[in-house]
N, C-alpha and C. Protein backbone atom coordinates (compact mmCIF):
# COMPACT_ATOMS: atom_id res chain seq x y z
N UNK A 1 88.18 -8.01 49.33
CA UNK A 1 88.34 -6.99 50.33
C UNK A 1 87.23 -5.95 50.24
N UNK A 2 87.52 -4.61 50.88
CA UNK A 2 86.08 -3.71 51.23
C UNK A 2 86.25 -3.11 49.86
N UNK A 3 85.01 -3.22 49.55
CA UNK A 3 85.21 -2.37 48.04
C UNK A 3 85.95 -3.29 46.97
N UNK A 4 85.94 -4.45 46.89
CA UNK A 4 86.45 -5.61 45.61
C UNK A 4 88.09 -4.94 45.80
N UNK A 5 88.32 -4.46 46.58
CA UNK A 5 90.33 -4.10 46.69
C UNK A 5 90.43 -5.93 47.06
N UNK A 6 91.51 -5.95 46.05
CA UNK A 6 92.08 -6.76 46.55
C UNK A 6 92.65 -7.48 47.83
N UNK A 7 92.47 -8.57 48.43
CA UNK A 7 92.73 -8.91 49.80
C UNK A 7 94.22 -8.67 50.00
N UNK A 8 94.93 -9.33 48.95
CA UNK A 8 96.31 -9.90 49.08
C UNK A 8 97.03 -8.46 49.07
N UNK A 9 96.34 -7.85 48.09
CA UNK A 9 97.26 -6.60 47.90
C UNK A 9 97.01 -5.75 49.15
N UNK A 10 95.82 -5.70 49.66
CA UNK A 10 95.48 -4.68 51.09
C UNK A 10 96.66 -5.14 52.39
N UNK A 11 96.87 -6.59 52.24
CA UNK A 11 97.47 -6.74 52.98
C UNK A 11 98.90 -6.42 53.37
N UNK A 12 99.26 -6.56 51.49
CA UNK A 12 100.84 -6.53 51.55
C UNK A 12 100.87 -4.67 52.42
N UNK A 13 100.32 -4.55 51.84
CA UNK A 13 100.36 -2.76 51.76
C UNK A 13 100.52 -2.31 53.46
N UNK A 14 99.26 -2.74 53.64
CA UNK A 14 99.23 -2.51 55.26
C UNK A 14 100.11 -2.80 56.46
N UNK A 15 101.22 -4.34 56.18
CA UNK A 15 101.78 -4.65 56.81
C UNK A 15 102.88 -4.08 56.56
N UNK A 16 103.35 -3.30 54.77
CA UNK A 16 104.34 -2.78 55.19
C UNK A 16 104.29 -1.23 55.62
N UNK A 17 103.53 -0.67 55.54
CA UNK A 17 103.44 0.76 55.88
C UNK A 17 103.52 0.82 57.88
N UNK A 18 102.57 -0.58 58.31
CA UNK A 18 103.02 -0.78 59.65
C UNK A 18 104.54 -0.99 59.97
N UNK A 19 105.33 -1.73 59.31
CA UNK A 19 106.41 -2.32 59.39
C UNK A 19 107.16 -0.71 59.91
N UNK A 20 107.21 -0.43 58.63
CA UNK A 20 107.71 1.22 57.99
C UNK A 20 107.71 2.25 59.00
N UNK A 21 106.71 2.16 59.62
CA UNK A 21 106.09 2.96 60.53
C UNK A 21 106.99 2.78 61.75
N UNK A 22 106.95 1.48 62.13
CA UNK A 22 107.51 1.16 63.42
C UNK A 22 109.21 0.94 63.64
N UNK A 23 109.68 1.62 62.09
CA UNK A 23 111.22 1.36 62.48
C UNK A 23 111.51 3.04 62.69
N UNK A 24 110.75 3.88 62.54
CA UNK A 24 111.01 4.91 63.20
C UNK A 24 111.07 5.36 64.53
N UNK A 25 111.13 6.67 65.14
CA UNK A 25 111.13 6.95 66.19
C UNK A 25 109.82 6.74 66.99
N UNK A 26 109.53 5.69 67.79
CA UNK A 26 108.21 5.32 68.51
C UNK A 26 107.97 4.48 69.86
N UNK A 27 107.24 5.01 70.13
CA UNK A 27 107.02 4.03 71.57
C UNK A 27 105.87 2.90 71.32
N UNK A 28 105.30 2.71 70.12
CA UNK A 28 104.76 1.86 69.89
C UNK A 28 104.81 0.21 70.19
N UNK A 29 104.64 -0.26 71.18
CA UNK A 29 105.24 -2.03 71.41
C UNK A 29 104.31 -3.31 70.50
N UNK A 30 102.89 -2.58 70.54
CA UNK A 30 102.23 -3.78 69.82
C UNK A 30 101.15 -3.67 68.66
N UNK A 31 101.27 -3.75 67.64
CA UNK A 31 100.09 -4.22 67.23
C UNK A 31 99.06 -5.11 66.33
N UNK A 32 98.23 -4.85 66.70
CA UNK A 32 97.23 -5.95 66.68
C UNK A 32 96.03 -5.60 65.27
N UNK A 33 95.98 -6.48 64.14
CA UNK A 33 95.85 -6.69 62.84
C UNK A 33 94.15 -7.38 63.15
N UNK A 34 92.74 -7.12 63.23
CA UNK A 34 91.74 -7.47 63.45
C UNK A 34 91.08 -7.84 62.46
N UNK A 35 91.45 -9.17 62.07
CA UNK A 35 90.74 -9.73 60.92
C UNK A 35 89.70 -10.84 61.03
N UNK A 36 88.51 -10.49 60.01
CA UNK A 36 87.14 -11.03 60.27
C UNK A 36 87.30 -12.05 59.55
N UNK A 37 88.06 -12.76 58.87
CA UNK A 37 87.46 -14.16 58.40
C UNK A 37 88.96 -14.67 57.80
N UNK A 38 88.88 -15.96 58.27
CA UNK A 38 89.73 -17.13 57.91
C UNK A 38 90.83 -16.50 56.19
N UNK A 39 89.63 -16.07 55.08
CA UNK A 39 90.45 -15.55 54.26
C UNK A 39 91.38 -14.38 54.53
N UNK A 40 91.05 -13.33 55.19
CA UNK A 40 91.65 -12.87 54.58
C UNK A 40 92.95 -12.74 55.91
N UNK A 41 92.80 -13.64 57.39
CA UNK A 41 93.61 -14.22 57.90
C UNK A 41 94.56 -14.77 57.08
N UNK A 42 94.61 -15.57 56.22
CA UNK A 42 95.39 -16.57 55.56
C UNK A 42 96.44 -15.57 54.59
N UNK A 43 95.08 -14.13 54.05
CA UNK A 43 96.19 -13.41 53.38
C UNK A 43 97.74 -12.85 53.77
N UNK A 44 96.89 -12.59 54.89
CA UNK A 44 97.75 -11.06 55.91
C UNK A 44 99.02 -12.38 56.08
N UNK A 45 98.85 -14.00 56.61
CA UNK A 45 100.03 -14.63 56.81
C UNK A 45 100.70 -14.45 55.95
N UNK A 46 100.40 -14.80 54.36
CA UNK A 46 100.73 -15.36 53.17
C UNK A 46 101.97 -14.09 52.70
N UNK A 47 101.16 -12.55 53.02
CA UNK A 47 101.60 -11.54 52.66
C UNK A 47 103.31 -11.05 53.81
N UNK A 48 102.81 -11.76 54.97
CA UNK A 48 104.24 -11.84 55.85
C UNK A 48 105.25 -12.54 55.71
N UNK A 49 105.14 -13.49 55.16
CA UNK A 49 106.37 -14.47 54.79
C UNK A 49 107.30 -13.79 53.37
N UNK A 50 106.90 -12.75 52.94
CA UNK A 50 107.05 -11.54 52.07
C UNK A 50 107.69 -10.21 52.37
N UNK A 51 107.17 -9.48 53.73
CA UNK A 51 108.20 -8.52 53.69
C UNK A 51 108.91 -8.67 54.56
């Protein structure tokens, strides 16, 4: 990841603070996770079947 951070761990993190985020009060409907390469695609899946 940016800065040798871990992929797997950036991911878990991110998807749940999104998660987190969106069970509050929001009008938020979508969003969209912009990832540049196959790895760390594979993470962000790997890390969803998780929270």
């Amino acid at each position: 990841g940016v800065y040798r951070f871990p992929v797997e761990r950036a991911s878990l993190i991110a998807l749940k603070t999104v998660i987190s985020y969106l069970k509050g009060d929001t009008n938020i409907q979508e969003v969209v996770f912009v990832l540049f390469d196959s790895n760390t695609e594979n993470a962000y899946k790997r890390s969803l079947t998780t929270v």
